[in-house]
PDB file of N, CA and C in Angstrom:
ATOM      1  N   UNK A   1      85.054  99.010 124.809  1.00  0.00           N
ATOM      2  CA  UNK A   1      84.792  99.420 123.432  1.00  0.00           C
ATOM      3  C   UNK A   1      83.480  98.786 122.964  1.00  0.00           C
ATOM      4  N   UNK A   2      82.420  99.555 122.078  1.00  0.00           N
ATOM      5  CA  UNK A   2      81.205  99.113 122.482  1.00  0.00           C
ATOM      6  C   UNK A   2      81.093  98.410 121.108  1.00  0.00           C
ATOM      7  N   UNK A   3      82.239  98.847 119.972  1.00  0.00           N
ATOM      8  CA  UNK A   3      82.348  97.997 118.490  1.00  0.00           C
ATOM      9  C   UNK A   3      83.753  97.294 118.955  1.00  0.00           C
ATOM     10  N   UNK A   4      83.161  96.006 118.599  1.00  0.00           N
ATOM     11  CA  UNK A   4      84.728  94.820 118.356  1.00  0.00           C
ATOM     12  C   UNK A   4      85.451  94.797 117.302  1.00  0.00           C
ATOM     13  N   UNK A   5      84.943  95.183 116.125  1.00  0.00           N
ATOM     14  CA  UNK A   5      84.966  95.632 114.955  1.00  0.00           C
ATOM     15  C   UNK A   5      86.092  95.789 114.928  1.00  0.00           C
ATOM     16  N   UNK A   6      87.225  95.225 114.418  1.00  0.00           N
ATOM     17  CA  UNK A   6      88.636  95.937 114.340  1.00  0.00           C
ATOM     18  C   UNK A   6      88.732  96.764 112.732  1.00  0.00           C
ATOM     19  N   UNK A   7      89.005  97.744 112.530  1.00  0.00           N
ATOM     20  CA  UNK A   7      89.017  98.641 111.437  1.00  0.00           C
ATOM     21  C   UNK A   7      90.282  98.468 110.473  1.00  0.00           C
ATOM     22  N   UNK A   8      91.061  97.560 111.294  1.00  0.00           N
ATOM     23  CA  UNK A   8      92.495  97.791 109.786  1.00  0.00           C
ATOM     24  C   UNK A   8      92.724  96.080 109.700  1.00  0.00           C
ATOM     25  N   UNK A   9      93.408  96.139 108.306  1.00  0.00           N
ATOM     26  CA  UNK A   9      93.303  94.793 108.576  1.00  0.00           C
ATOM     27  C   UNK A   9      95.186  94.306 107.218  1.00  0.00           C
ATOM     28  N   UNK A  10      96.022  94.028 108.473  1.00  0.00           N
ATOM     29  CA  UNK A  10      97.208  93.816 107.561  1.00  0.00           C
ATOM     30  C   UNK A  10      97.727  92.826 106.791  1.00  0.00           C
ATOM     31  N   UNK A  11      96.670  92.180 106.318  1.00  0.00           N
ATOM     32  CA  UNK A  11      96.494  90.989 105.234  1.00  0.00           C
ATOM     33  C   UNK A  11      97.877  91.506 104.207  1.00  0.00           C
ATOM     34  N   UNK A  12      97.666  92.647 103.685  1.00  0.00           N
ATOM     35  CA  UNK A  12      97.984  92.904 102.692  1.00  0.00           C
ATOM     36  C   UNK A  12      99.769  93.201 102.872  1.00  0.00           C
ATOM     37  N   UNK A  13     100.020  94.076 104.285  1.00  0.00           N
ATOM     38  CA  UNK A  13     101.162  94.116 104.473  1.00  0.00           C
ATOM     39  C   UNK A  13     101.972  92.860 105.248  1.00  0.00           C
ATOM     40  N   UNK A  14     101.401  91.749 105.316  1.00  0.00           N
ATOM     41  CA  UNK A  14     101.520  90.395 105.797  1.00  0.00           C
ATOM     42  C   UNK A  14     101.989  89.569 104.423  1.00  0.00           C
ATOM     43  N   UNK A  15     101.075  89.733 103.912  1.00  0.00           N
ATOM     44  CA  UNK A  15     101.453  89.223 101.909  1.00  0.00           C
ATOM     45  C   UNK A  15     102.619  90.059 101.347  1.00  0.00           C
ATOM     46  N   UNK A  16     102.609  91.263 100.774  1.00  0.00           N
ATOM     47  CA  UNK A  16     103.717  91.763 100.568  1.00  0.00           C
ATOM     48  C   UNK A  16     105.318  91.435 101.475  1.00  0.00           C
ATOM     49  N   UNK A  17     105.640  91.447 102.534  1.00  0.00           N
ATOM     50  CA  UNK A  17     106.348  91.014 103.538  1.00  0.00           C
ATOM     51  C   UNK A  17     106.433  89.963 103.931  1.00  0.00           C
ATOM     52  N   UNK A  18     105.542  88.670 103.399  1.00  0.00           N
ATOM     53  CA  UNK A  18     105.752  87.419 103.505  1.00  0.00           C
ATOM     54  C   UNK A  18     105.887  87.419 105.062  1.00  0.00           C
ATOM     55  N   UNK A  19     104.972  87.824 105.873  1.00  0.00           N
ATOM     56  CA  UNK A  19     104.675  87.232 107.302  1.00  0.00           C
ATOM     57  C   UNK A  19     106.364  88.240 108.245  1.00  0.00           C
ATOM     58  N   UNK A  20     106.790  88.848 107.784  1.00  0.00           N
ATOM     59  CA  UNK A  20     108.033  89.300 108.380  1.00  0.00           C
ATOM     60  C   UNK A  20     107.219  90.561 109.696  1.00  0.00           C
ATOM     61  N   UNK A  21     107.181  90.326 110.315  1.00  0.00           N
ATOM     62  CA  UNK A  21     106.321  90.656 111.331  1.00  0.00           C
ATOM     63  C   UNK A  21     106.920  92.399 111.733  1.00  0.00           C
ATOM     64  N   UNK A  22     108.355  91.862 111.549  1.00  0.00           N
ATOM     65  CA  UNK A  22     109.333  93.255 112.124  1.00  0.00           C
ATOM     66  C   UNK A  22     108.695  94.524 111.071  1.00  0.00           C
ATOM     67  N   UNK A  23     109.250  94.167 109.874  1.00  0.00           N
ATOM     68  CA  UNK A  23     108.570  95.089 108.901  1.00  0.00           C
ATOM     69  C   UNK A  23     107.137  95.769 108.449  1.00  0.00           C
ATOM     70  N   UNK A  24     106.320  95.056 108.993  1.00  0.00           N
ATOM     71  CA  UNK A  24     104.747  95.155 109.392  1.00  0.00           C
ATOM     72  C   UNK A  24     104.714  96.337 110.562  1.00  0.00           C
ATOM     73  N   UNK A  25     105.394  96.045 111.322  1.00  0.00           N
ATOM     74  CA  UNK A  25     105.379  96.730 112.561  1.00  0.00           C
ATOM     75  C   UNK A  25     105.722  98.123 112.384  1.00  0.00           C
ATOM     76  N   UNK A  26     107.145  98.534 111.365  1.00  0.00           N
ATOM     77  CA  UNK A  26     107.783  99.820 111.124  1.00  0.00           C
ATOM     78  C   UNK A  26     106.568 100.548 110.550  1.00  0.00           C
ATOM     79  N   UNK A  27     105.705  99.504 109.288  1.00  0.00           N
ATOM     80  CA  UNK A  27     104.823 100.200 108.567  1.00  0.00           C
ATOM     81  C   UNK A  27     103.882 100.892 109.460  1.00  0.00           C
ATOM     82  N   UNK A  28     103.653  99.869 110.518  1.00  0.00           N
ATOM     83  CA  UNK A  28     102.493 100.682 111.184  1.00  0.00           C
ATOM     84  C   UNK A  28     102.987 101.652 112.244  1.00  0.00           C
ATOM     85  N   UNK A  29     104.069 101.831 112.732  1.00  0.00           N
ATOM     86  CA  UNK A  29     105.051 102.795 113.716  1.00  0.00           C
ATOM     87  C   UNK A  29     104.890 103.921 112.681  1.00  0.00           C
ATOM     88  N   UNK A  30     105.311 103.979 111.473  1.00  0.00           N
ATOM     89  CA  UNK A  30     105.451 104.972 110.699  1.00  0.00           C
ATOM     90  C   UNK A  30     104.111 105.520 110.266  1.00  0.00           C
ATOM     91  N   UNK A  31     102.974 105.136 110.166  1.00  0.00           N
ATOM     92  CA  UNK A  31     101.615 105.620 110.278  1.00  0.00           C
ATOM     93  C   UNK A  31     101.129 105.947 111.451  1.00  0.00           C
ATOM     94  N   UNK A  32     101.612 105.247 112.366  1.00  0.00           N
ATOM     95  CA  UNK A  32     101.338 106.463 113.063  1.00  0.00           C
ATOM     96  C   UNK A  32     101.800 107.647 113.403  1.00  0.00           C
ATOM     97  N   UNK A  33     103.233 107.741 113.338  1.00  0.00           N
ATOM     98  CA  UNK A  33     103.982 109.104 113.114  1.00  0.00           C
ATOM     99  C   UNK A  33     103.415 109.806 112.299  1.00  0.00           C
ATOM    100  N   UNK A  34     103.039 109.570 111.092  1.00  0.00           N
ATOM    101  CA  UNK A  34     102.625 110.547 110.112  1.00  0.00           C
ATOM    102  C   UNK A  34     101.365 110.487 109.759  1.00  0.00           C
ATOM    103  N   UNK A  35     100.589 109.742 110.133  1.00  0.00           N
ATOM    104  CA  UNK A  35      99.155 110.192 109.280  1.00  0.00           C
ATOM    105  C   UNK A  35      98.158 111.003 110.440  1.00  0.00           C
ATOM    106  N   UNK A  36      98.554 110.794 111.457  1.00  0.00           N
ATOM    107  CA  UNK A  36      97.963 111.964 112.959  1.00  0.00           C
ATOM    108  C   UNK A  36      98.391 113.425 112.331  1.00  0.00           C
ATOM    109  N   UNK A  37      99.523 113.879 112.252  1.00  0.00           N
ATOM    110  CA  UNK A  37     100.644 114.349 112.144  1.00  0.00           C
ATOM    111  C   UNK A  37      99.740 115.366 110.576  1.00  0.00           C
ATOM    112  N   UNK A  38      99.619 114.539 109.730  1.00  0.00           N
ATOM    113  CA  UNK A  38      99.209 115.053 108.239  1.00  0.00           C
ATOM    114  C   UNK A  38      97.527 115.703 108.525  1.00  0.00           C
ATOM    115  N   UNK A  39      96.798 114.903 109.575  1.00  0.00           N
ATOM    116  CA  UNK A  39      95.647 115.594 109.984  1.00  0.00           C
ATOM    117  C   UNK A  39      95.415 116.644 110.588  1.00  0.00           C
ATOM    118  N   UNK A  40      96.127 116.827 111.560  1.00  0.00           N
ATOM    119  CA  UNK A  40      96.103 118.080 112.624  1.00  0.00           C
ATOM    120  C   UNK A  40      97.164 119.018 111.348  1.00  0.00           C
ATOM    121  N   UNK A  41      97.675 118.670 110.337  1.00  0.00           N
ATOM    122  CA  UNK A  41      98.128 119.744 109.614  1.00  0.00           C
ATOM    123  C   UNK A  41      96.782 120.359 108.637  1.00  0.00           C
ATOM    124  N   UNK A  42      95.954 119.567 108.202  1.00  0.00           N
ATOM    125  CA  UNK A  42      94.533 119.537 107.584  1.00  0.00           C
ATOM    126  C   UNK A  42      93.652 120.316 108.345  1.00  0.00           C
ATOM    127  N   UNK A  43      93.548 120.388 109.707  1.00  0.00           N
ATOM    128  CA  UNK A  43      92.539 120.666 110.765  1.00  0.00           C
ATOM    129  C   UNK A  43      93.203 122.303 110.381  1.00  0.00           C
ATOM    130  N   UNK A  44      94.670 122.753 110.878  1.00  0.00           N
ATOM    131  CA  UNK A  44      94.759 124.244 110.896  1.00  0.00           C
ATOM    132  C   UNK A  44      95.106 124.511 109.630  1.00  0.00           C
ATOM    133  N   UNK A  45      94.780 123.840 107.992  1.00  0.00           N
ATOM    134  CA  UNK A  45      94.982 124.690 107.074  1.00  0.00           C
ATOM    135  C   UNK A  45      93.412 124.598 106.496  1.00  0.00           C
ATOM    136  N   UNK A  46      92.354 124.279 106.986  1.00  0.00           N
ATOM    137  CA  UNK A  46      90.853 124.253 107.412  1.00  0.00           C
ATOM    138  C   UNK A  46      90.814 125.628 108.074  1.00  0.00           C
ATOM    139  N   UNK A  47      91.471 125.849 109.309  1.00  0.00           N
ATOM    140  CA  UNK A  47      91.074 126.905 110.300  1.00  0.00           C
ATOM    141  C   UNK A  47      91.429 128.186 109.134  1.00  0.00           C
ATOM    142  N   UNK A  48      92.854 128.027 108.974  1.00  0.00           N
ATOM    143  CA  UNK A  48      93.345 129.258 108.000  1.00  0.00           C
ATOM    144  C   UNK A  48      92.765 129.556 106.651  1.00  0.00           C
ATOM    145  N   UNK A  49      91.853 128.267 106.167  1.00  0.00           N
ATOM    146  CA  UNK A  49      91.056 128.883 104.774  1.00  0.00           C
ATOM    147  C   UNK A  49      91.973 128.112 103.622  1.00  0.00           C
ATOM    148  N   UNK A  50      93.266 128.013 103.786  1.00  0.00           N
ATOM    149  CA  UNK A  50      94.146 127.550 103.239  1.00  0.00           C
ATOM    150  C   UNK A  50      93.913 126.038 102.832  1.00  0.00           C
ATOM    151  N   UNK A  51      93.013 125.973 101.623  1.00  0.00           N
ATOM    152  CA  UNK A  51      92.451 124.682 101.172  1.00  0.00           C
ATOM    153  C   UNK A  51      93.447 124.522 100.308  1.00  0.00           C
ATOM    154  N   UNK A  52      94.240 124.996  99.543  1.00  0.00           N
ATOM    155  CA  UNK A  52      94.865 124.621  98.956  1.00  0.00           C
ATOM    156  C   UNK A  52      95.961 123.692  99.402  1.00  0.00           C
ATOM    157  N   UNK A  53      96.359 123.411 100.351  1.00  0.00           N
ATOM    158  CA  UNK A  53      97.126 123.131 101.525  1.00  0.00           C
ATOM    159  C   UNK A  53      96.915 121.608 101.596  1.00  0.00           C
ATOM    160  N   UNK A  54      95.719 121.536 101.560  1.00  0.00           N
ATOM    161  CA  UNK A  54      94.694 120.067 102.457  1.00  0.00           C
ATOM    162  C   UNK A  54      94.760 118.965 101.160  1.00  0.00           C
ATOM    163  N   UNK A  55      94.695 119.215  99.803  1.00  0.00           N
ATOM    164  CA  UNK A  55      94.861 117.737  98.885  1.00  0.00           C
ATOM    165  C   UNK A  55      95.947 117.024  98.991  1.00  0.00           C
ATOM    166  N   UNK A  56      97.361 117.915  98.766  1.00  0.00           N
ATOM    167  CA  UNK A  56      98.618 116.853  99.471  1.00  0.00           C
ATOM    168  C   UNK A  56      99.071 116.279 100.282  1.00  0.00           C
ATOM    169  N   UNK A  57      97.960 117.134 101.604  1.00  0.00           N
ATOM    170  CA  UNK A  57      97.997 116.012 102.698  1.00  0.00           C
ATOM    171  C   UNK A  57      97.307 115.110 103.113  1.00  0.00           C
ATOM    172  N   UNK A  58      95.937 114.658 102.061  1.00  0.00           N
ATOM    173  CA  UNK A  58      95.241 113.999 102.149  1.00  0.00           C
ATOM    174  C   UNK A  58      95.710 112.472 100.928  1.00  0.00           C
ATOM    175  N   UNK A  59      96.354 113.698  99.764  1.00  0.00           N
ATOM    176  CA  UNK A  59      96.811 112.177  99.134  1.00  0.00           C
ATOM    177  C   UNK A  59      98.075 111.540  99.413  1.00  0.00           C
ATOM    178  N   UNK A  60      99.379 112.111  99.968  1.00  0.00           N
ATOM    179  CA  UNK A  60     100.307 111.593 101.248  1.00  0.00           C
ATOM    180  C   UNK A  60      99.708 110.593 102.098  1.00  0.00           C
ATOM    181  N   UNK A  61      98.679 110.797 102.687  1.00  0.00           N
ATOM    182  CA  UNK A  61      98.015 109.832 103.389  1.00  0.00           C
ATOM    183  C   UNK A  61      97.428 108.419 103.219  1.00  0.00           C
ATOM    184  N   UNK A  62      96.689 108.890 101.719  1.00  0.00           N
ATOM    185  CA  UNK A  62      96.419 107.448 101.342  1.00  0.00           C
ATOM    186  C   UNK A  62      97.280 106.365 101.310  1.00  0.00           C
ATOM    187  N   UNK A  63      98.024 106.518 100.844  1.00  0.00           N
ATOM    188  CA  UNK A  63      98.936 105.003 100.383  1.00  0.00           C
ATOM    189  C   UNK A  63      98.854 103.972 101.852  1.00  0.00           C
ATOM    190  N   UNK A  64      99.623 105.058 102.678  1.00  0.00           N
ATOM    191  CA  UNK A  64      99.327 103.998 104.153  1.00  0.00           C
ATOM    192  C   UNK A  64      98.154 103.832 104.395  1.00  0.00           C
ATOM    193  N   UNK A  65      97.375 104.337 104.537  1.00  0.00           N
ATOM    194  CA  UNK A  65      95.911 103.750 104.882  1.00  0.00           C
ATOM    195  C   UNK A  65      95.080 102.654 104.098  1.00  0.00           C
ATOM    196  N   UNK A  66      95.745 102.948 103.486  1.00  0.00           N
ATOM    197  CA  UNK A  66      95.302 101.323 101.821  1.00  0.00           C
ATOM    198  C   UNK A  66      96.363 100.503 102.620  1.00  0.00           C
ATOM    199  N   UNK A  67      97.461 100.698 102.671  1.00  0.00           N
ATOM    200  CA  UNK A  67      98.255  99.010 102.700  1.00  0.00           C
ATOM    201  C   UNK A  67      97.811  98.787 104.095  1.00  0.00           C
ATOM    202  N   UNK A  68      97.410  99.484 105.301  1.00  0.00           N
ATOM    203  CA  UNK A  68      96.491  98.993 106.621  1.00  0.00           C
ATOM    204  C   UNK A  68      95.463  98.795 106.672  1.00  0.00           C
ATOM    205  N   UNK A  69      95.144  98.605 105.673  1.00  0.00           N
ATOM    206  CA  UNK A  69      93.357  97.942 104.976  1.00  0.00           C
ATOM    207  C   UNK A  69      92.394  99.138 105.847  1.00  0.00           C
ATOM    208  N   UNK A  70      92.410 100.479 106.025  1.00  0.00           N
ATOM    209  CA  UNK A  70      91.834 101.391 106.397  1.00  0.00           C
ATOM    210  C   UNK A  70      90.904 102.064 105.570  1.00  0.00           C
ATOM    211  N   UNK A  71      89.652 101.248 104.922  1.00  0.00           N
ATOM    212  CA  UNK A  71      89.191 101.517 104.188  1.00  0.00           C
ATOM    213  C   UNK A  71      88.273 102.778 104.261  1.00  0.00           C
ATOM    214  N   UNK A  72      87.449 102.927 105.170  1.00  0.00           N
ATOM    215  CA  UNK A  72      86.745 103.999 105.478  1.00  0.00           C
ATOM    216  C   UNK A  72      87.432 105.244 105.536  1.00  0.00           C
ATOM    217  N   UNK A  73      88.642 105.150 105.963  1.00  0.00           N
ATOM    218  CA  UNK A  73      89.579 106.594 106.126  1.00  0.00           C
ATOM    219  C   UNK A  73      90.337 106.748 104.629  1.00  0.00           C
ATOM    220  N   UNK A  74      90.249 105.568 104.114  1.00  0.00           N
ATOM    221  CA  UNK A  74      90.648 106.071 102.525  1.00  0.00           C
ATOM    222  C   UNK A  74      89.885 106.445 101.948  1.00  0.00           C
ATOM    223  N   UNK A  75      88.565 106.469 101.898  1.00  0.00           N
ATOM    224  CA  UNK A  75      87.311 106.635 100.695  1.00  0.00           C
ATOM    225  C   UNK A  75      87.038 107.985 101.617  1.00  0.00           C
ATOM    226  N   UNK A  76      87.364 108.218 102.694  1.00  0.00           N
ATOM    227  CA  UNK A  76      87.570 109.747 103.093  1.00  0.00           C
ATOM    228  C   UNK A  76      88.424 110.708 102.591  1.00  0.00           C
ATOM    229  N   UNK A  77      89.535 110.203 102.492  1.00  0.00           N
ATOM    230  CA  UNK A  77      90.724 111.096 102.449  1.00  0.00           C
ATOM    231  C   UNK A  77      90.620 111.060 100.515  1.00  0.00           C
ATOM    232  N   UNK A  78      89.784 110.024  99.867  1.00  0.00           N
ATOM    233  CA  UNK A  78      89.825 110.134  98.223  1.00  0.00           C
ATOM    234  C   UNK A  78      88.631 111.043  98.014  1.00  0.00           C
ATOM    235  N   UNK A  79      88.125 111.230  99.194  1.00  0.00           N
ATOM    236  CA  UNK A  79      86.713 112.094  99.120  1.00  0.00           C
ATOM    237  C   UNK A  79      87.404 113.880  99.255  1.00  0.00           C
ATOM    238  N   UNK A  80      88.150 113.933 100.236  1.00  0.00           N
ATOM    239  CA  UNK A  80      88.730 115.548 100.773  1.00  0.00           C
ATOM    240  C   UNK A  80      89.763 115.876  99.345  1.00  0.00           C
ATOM    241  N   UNK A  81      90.684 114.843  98.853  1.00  0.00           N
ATOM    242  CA  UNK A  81      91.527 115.180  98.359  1.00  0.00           C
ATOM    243  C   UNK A  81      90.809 115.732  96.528  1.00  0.00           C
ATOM    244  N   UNK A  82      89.830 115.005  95.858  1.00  0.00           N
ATOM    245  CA  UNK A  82      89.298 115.599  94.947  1.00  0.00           C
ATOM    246  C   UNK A  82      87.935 116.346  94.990  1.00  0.00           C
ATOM    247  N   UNK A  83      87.841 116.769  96.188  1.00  0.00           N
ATOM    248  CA  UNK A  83      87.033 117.870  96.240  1.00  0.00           C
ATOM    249  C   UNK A  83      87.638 119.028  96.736  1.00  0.00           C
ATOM    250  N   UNK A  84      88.514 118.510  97.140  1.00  0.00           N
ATOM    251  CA  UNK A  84      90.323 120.246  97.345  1.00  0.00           C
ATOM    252  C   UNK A  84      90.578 120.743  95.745  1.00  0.00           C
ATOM    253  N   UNK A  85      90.629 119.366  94.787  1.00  0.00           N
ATOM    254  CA  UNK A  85      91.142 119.659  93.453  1.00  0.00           C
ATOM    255  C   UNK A  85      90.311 120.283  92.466  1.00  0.00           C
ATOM    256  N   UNK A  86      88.902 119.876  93.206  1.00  0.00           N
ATOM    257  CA  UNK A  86      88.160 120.398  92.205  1.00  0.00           C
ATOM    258  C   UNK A  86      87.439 121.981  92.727  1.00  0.00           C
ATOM    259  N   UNK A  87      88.120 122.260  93.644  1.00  0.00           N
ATOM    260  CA  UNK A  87      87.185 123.546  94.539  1.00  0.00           C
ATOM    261  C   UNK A  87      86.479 123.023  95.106  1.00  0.00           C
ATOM    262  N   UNK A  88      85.904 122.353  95.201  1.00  0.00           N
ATOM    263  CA  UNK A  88      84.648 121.757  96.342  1.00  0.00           C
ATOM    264  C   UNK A  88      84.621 121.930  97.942  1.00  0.00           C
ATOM    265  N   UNK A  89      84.507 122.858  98.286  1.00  0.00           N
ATOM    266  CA  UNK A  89      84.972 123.440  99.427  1.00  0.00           C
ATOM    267  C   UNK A  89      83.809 123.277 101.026  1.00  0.00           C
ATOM    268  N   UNK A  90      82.825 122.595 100.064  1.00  0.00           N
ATOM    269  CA  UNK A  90      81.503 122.829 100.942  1.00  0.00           C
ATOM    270  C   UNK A  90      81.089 122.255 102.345  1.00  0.00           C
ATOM    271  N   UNK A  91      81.560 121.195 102.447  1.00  0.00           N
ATOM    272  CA  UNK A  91      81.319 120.136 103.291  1.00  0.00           C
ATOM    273  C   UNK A  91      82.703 119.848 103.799  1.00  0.00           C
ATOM    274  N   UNK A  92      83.710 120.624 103.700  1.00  0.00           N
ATOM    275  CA  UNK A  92      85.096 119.646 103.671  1.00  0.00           C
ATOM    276  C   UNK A  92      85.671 119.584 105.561  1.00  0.00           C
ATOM    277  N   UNK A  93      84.972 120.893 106.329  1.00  0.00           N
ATOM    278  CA  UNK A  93      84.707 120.778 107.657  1.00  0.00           C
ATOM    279  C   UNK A  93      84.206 119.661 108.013  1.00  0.00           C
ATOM    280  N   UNK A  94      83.303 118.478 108.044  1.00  0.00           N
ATOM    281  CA  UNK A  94      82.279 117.752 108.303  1.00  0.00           C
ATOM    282  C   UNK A  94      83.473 116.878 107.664  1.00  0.00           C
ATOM    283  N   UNK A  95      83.852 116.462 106.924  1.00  0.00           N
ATOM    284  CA  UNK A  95      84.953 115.099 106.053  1.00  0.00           C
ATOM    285  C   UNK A  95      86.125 114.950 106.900  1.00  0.00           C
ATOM    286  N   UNK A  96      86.765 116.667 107.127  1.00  0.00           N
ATOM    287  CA  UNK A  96      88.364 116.540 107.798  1.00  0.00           C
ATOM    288  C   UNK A  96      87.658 116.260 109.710  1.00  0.00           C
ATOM    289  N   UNK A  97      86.190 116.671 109.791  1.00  0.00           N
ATOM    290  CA  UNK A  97      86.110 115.741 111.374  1.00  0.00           C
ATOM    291  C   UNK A  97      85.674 114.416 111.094  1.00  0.00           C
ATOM    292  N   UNK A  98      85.367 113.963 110.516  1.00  0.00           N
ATOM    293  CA  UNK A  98      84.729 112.511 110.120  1.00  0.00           C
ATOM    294  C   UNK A  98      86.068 112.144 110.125  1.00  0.00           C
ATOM    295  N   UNK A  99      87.347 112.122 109.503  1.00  0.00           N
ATOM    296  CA  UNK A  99      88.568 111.706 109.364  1.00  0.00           C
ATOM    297  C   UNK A  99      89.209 111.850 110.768  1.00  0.00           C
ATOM    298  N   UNK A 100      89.353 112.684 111.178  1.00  0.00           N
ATOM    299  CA  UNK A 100      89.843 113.119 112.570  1.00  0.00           C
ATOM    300  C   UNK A 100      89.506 112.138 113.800  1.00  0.00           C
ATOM    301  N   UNK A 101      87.977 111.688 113.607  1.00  0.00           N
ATOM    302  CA  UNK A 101      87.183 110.992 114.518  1.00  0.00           C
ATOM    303  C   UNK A 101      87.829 109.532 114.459  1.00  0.00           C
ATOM    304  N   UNK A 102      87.565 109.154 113.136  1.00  0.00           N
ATOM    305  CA  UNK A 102      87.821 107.766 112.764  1.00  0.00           C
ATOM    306  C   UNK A 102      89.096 107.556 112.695  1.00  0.00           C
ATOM    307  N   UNK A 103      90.400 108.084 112.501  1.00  0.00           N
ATOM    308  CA  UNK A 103      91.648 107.738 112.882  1.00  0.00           C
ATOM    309  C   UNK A 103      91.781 108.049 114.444  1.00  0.00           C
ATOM    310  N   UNK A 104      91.392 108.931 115.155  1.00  0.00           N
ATOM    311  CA  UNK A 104      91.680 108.155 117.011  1.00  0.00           C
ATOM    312  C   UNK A 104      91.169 106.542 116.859  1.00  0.00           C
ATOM    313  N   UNK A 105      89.994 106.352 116.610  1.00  0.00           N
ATOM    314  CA  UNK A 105      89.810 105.328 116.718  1.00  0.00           C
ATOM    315  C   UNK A 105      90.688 104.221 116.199  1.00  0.00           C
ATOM    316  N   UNK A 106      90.838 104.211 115.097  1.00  0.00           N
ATOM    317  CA  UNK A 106      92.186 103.453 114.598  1.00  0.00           C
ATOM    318  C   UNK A 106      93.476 103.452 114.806  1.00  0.00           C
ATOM    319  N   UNK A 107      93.899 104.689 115.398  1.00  0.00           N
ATOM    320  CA  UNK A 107      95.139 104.670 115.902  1.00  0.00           C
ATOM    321  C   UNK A 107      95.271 104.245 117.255  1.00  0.00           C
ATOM    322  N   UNK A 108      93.885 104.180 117.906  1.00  0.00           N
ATOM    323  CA  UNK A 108      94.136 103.521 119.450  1.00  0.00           C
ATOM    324  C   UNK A 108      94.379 101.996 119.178  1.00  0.00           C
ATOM    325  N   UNK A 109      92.945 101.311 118.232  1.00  0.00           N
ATOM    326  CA  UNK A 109      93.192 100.034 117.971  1.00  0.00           C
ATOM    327  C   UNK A 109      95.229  99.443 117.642  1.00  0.00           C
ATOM    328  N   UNK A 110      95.424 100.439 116.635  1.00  0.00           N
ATOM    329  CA  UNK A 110      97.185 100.085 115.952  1.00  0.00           C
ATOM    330  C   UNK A 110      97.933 100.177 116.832  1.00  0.00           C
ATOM    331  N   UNK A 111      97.489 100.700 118.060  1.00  0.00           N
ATOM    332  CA  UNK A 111      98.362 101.296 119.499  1.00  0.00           C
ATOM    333  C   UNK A 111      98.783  99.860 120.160  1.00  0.00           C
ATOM    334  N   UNK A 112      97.290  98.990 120.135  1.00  0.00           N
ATOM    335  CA  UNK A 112      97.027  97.954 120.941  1.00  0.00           C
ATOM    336  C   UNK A 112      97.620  97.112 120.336  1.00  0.00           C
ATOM    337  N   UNK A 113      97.488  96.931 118.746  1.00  0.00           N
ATOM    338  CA  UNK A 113      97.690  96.333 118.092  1.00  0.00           C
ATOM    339  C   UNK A 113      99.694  96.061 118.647  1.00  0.00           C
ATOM    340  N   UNK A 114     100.329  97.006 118.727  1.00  0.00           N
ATOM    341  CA  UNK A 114     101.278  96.808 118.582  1.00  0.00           C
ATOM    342  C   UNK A 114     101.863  96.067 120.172  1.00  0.00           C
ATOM    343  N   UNK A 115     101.307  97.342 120.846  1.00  0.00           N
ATOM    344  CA  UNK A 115     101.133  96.261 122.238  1.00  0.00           C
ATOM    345  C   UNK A 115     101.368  95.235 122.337  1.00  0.00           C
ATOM    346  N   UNK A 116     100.362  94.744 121.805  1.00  0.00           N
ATOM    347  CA  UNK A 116     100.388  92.746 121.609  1.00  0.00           C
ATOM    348  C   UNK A 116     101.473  92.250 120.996  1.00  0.00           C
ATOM    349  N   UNK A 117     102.157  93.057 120.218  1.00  0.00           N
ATOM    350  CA  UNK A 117     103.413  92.043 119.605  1.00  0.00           C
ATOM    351  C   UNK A 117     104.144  92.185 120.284  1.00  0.00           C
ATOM    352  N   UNK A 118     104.905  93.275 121.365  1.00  0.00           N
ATOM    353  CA  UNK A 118     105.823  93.154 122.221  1.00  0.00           C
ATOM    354  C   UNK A 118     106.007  92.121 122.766  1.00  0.00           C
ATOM    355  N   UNK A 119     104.496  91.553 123.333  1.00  0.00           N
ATOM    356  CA  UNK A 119     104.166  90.656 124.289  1.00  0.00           C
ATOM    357  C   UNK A 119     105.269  89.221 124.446  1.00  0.00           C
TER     358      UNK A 119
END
């Protein structure tokens, strides 16, 4: 990996949970079930035109990506979701791959991430 850069950072679900490691873990099991999941639903209601489709699954998304300190993919997904609301239709190809791109990347890191706690 040519950035060391780790992209999420669970300060926050470490504080809330008071260090309970198990519960940290579901949060991030459960993001990854669903926020892949909410994209590739974004990608074919993109293909189908069906923008109307794409703000609830972009603001569904946020909450987890804030409490996994996923900041870049939130100021994305606050970027797709009020420019769905407002019609802004222009660029939203170029945002839902910018999003697409940057969660593999983060979901491989959360992959590893979890890895390591088995250990």
């Amino acid at each position: 990996m040519a950035d060391d850069t780790q992209h999420f950072d669970l300060s926050y679900l470490n504080q809330v949970f008071q260090g309970n490691k198990a519960l940290v873990i579901q949060i991030v099991e459960l993001f990854l079930q669903q926020v892949p999941e909410y994209v590739r639903m974004m990608e074919n209601h993109l293909k189908e035109g069906n923008y109307a489709a794409i703000h609830p699954l972009a603001h569904k998304s946020k909450s987890s990506t804030s409490m996994l300190g996923l900041k870049s993919i939130e100021s994305l997904l606050i970027e797709i979701e009020s420019n769905c609301k407002a019609g802004k239709f222009e660029n939203l190809s170029t945002k839902i791959q910018s999003l697409s791109d940057q969660l593999k990347l983060c979901t491989a890191e959360l992959k590893a991430y979890l890895e390591d706690q088995e250990k």
